[in-house]
Structures are given as C-alpha cells and as structure tokens.
PDB file of N, CA and C in Angstrom:
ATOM      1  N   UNK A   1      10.778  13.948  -2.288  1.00  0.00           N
ATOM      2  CA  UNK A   1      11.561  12.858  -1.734  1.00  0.00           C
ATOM      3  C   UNK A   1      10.661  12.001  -0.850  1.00  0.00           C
ATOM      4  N   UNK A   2      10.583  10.602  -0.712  1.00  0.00           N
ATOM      5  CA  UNK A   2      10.003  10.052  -0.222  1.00  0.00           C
ATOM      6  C   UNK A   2      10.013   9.521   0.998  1.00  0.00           C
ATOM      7  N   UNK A   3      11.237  10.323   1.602  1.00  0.00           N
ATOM      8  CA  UNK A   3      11.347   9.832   2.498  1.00  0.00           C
ATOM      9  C   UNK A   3      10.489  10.309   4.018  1.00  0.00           C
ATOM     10  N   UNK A   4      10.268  11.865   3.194  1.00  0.00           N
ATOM     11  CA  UNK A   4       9.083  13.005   3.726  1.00  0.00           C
ATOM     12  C   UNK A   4       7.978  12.618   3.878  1.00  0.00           C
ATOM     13  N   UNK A   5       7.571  11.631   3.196  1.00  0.00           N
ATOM     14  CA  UNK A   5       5.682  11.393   2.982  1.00  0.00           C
ATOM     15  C   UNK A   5       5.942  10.622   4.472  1.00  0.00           C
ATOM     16  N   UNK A   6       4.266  10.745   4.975  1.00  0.00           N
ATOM     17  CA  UNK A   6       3.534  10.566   5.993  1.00  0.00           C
ATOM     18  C   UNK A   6       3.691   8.361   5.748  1.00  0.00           C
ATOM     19  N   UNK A   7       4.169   7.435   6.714  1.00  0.00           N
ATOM     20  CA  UNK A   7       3.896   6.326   6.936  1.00  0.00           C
ATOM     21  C   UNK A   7       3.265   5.484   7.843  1.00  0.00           C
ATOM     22  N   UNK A   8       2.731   4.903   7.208  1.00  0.00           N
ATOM     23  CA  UNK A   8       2.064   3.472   8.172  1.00  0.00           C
ATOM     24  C   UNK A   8       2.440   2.027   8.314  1.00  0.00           C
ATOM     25  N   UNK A   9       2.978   1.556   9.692  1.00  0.00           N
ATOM     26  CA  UNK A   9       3.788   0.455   9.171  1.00  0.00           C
ATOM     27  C   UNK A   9       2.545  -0.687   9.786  1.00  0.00           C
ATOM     28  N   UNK A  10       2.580  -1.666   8.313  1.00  0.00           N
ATOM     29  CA  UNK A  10       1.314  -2.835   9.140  1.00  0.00           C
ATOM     30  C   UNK A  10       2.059  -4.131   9.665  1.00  0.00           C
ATOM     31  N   UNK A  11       3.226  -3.749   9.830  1.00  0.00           N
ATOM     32  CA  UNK A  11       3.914  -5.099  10.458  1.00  0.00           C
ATOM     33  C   UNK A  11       2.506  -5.644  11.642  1.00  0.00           C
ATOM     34  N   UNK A  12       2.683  -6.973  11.732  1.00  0.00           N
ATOM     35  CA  UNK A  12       2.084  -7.169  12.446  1.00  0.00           C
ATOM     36  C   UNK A  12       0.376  -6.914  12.849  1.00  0.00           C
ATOM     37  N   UNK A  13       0.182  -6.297  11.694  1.00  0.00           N
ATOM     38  CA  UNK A  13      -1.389  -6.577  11.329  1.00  0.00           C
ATOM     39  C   UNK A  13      -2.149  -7.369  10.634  1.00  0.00           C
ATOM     40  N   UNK A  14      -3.276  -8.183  11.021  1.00  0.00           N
ATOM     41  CA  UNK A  14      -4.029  -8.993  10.243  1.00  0.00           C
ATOM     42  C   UNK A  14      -4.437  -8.680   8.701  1.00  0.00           C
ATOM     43  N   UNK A  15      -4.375  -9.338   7.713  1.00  0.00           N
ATOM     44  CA  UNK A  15      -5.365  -8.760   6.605  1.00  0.00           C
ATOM     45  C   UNK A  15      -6.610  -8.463   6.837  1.00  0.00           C
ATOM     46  N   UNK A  16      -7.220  -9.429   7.206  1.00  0.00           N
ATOM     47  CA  UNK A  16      -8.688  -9.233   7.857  1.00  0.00           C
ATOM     48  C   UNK A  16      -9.031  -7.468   9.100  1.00  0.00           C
ATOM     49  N   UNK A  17      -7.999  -6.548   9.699  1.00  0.00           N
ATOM     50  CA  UNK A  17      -8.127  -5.977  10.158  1.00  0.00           C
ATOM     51  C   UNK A  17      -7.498  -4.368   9.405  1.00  0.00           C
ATOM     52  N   UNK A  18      -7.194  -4.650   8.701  1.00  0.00           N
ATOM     53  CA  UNK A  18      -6.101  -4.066   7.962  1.00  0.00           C
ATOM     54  C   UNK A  18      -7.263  -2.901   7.135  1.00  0.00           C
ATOM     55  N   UNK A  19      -8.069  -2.968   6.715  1.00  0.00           N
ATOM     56  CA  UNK A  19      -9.100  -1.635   6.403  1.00  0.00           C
ATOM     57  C   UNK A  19      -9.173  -0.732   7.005  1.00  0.00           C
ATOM     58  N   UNK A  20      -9.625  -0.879   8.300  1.00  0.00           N
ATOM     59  CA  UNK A  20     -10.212   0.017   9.162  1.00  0.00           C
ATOM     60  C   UNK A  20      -8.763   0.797   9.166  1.00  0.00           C
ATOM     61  N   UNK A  21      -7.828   0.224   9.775  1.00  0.00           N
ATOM     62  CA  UNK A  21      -6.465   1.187   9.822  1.00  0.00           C
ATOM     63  C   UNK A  21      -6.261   1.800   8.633  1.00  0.00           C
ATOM     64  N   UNK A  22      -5.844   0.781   7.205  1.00  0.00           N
ATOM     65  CA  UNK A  22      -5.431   1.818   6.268  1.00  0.00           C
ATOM     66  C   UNK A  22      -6.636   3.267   6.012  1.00  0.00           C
ATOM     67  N   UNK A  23      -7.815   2.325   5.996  1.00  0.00           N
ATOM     68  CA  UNK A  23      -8.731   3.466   5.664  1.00  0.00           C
ATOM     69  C   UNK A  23      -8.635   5.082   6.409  1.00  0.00           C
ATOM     70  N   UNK A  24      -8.585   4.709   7.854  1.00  0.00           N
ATOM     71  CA  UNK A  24      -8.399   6.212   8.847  1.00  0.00           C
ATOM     72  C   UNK A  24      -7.305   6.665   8.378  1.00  0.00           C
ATOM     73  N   UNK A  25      -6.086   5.973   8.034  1.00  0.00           N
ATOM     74  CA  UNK A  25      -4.777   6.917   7.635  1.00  0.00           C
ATOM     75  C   UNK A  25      -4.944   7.773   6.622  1.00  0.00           C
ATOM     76  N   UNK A  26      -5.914   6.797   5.583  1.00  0.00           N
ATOM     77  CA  UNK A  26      -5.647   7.773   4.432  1.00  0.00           C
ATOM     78  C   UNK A  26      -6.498   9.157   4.563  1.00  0.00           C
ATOM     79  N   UNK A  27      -7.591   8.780   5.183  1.00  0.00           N
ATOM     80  CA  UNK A  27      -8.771  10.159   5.558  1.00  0.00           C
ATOM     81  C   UNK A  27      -8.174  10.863   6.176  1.00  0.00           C
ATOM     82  N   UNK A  28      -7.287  10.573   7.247  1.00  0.00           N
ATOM     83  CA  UNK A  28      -6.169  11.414   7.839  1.00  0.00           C
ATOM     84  C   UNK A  28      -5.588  12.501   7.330  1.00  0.00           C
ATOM     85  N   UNK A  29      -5.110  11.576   6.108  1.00  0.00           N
ATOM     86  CA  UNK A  29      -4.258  12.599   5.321  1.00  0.00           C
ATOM     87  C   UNK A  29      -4.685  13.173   4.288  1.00  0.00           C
ATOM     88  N   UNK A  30      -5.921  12.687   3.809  1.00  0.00           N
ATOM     89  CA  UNK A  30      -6.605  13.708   3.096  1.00  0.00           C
ATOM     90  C   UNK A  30      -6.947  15.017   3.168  1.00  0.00           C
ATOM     91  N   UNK A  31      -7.030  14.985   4.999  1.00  0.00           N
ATOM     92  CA  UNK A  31      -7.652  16.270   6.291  1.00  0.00           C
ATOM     93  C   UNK A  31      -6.333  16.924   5.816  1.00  0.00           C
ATOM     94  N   UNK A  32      -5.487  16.694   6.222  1.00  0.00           N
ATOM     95  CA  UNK A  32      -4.484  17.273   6.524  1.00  0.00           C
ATOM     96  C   UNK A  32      -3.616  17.421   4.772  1.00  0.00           C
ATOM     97  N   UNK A  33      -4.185  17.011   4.062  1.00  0.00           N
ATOM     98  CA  UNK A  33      -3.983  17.648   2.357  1.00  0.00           C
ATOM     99  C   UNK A  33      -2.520  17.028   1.955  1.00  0.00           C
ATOM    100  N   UNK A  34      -2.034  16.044   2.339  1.00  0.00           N
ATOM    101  CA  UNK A  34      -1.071  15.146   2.317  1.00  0.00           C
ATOM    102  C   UNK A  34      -1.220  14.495   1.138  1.00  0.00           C
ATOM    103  N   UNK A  35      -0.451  15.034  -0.045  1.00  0.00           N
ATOM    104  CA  UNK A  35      -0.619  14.027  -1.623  1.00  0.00           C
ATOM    105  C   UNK A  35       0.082  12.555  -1.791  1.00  0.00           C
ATOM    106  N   UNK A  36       0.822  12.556  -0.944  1.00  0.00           N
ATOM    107  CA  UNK A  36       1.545  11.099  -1.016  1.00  0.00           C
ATOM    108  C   UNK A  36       1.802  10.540   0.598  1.00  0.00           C
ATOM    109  N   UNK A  37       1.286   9.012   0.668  1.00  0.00           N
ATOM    110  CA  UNK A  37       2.040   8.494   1.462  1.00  0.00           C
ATOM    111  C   UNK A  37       2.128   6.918   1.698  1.00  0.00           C
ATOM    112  N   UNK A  38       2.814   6.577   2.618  1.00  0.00           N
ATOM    113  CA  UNK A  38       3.735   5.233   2.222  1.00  0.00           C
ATOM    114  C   UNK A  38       2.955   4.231   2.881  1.00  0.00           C
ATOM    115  N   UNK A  39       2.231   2.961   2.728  1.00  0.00           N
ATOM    116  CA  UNK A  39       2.390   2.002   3.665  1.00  0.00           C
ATOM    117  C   UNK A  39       3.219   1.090   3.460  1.00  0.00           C
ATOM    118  N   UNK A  40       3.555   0.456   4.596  1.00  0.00           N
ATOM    119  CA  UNK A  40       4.570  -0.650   4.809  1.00  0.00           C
ATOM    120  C   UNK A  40       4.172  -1.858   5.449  1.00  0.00           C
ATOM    121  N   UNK A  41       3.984  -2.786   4.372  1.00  0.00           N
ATOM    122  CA  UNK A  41       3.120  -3.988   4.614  1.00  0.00           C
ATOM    123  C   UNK A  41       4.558  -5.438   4.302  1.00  0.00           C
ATOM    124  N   UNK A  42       5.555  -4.964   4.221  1.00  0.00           N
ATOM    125  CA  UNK A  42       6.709  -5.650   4.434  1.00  0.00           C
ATOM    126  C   UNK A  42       6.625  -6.854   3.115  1.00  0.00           C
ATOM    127  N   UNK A  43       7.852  -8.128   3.092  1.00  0.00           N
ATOM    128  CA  UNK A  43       7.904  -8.705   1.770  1.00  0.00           C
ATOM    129  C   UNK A  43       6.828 -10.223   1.916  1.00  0.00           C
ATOM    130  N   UNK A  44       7.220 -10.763   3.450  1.00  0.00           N
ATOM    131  CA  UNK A  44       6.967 -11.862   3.930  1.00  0.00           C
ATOM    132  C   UNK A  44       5.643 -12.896   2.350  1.00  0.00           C
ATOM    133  N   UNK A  45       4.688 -13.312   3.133  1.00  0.00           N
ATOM    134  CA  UNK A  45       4.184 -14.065   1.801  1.00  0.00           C
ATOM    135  C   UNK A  45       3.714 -13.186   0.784  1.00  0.00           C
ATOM    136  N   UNK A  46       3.294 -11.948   1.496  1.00  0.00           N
ATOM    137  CA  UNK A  46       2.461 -11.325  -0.080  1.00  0.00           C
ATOM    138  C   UNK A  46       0.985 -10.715  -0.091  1.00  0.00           C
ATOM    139  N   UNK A  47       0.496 -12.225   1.244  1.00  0.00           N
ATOM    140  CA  UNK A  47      -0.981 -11.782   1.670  1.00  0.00           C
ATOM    141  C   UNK A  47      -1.540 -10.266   2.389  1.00  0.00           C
ATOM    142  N   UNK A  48      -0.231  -9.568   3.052  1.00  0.00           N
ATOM    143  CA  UNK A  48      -0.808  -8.501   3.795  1.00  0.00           C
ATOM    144  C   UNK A  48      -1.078  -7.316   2.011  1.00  0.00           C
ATOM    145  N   UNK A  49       0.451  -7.407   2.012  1.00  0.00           N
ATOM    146  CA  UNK A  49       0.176  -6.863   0.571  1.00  0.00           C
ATOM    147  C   UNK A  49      -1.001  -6.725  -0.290  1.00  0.00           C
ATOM    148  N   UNK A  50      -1.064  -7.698  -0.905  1.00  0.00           N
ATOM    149  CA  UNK A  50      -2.511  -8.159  -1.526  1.00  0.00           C
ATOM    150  C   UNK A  50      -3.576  -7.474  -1.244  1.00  0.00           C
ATOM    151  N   UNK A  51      -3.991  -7.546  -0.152  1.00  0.00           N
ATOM    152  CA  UNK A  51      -5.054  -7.296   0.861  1.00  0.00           C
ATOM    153  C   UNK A  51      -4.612  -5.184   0.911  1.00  0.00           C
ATOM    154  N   UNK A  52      -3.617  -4.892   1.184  1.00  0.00           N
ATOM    155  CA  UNK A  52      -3.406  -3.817   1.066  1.00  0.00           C
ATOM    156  C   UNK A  52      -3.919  -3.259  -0.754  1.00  0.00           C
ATOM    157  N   UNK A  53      -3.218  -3.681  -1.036  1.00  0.00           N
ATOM    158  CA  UNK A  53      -3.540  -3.804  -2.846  1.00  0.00           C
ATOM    159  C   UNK A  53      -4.929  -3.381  -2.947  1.00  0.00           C
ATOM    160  N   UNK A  54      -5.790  -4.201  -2.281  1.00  0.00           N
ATOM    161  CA  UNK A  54      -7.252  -4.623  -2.636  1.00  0.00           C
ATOM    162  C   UNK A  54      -8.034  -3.440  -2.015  1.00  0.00           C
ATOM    163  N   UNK A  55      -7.535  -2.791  -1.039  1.00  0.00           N
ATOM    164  CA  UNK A  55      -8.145  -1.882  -0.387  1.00  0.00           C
ATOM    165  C   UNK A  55      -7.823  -0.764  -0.617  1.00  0.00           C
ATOM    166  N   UNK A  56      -6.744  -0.246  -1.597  1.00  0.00           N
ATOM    167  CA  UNK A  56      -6.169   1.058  -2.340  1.00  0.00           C
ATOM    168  C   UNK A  56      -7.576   1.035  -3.486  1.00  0.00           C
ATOM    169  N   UNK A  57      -6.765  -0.386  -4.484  1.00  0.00           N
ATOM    170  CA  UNK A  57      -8.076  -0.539  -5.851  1.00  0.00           C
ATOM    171  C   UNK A  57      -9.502   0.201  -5.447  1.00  0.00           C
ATOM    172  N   UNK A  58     -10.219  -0.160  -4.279  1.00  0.00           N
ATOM    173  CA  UNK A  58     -11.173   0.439  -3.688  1.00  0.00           C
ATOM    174  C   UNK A  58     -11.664   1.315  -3.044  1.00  0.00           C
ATOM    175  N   UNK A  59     -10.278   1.946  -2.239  1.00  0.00           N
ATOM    176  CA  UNK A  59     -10.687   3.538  -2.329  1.00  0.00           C
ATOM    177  C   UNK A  59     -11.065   4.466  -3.355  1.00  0.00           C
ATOM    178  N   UNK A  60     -11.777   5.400  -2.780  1.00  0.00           N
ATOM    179  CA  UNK A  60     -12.303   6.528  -4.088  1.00  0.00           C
ATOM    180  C   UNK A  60     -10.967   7.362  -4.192  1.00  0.00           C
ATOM    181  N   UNK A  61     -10.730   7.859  -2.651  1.00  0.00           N
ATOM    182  CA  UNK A  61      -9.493   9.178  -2.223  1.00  0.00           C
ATOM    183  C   UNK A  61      -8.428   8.781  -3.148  1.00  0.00           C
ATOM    184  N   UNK A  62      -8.165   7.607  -3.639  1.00  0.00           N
ATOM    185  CA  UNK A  62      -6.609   7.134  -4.134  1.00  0.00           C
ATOM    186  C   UNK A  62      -6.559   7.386  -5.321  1.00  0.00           C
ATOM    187  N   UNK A  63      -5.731   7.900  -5.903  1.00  0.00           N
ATOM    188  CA  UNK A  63      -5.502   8.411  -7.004  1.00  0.00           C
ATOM    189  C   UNK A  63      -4.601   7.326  -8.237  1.00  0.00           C
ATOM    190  N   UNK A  64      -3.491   6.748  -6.992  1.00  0.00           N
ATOM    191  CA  UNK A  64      -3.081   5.709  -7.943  1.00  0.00           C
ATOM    192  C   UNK A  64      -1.946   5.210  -6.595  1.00  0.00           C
ATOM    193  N   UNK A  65      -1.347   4.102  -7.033  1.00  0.00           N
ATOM    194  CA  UNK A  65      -0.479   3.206  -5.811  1.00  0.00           C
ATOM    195  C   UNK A  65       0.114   2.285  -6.763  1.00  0.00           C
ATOM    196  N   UNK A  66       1.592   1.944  -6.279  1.00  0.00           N
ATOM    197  CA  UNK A  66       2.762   1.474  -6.782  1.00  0.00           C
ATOM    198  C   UNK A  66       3.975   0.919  -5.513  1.00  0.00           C
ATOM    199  N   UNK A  67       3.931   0.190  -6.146  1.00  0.00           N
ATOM    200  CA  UNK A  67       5.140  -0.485  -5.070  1.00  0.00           C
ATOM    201  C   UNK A  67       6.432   0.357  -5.154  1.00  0.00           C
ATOM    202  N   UNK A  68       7.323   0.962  -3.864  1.00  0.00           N
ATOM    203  CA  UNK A  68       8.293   0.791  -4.233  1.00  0.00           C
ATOM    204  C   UNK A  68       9.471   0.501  -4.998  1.00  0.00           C
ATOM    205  N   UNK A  69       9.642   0.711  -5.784  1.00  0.00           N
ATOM    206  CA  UNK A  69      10.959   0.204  -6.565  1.00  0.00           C
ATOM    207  C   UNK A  69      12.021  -0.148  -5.786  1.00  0.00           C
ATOM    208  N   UNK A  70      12.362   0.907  -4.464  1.00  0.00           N
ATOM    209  CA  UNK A  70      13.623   0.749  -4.241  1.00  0.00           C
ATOM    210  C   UNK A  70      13.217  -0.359  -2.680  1.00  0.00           C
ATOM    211  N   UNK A  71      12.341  -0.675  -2.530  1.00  0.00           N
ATOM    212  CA  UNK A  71      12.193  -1.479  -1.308  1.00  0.00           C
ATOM    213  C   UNK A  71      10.587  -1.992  -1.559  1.00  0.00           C
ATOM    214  N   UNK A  72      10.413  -3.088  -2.017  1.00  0.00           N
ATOM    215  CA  UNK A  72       9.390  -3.919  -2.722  1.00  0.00           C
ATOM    216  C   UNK A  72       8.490  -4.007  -1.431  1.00  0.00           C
ATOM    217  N   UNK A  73       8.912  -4.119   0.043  1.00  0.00           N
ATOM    218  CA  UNK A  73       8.145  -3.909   0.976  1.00  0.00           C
ATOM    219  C   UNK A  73       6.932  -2.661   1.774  1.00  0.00           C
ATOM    220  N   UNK A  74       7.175  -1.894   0.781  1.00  0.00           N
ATOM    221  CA  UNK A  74       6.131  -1.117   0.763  1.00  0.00           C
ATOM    222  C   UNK A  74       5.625  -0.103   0.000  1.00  0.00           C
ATOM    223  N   UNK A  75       4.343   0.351  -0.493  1.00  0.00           N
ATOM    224  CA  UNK A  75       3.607   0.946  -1.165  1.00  0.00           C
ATOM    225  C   UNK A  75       3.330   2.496  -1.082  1.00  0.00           C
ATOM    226  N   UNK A  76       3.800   2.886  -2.567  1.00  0.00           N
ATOM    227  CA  UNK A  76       3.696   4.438  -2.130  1.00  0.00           C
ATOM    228  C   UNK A  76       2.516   4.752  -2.677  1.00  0.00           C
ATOM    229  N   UNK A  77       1.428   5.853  -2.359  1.00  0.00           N
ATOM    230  CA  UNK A  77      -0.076   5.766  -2.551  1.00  0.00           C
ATOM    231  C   UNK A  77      -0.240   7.571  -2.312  1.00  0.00           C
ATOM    232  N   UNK A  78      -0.989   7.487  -4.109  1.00  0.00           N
ATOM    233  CA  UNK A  78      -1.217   9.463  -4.331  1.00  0.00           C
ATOM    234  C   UNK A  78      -2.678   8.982  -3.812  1.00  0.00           C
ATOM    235  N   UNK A  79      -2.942  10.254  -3.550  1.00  0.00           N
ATOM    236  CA  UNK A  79      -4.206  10.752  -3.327  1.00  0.00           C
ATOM    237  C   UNK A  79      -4.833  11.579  -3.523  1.00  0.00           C
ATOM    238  N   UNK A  80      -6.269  11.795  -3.720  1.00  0.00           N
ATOM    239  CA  UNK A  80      -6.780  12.898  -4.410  1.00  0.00           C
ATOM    240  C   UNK A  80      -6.941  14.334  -3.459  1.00  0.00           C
ATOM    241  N   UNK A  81      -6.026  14.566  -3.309  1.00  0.00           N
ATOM    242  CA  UNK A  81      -6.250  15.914  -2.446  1.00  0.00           C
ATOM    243  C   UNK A  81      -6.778  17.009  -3.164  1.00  0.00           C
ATOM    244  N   UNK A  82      -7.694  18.169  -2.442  1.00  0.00           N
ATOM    245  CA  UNK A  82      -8.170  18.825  -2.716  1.00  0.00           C
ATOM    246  C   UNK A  82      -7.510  20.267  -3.364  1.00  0.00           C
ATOM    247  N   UNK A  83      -6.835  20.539  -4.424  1.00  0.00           N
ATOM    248  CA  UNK A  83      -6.367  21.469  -4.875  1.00  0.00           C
ATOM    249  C   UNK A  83      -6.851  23.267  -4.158  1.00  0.00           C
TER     250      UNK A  83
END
C-alpha cells in the first residue's frame, strides 16, 4: 500500500536545488533498504516535475518511476535495494 512508503514533499523547492535533496533521500533509503518511495513535486506548471523526472532517469539506485495514477502530483520511485 502506498500509503506506507517513505515521502518527500518538494513543495516549495527550486528545480535548480532539487538534486541534492532528492538525491540524499533516495541514498537514505537505500541505507535503510526501503524499495519504494514517493516524491511529491505537486501539479502546478510541470517544471518541478520535469526536473524531478530528469533526476530519477539519472540515478543508477532507481529502478524505475511512474507517476501516480491516483494523484498526478506525485511520483512513486522503486529502487534497487539490496536483496
């Protein structure tokens, strides 16, 4: 259920700053062996999104990332945890 996975909300974060944060979350939860979790980069223009988008595509840890279905405002994101 998704409502369990670990979140990050970027309301109110720059795109331009927006790496450094997503990046520590996800190493975070890699530590801590966490296979799924959510960011929340909200609907507004699209750009935080995007930019979120762009920085999943480029992680190694990420396994794969998908929007929401049931709330288009944020991104649910597997990761390669260590079996």
């Amino acid at each position: 259920m998704i409502n369990h996975y670990p979140k990050l909300d970027l309301h109110g974060e720059y795109a331009v700053t927006a790496y450094t944060v997503v990046h520590s979350f996800l190493l975070d939860n890699i530590k801590m062996n966490n296979k799924y979790v959510i960011l929340i980069h909200g609907k507004g223009t699209g750009k935080l999104k995007k930019e979120v988008h762009e920085i999943l595509k480029n992680e190694k840890i990420v396994k794969s990332y998908y929007l929401d279905p049931y709330n288009l405002g944020q991104t649910i994101v597997e990761l390669k945890c260590q079996e």
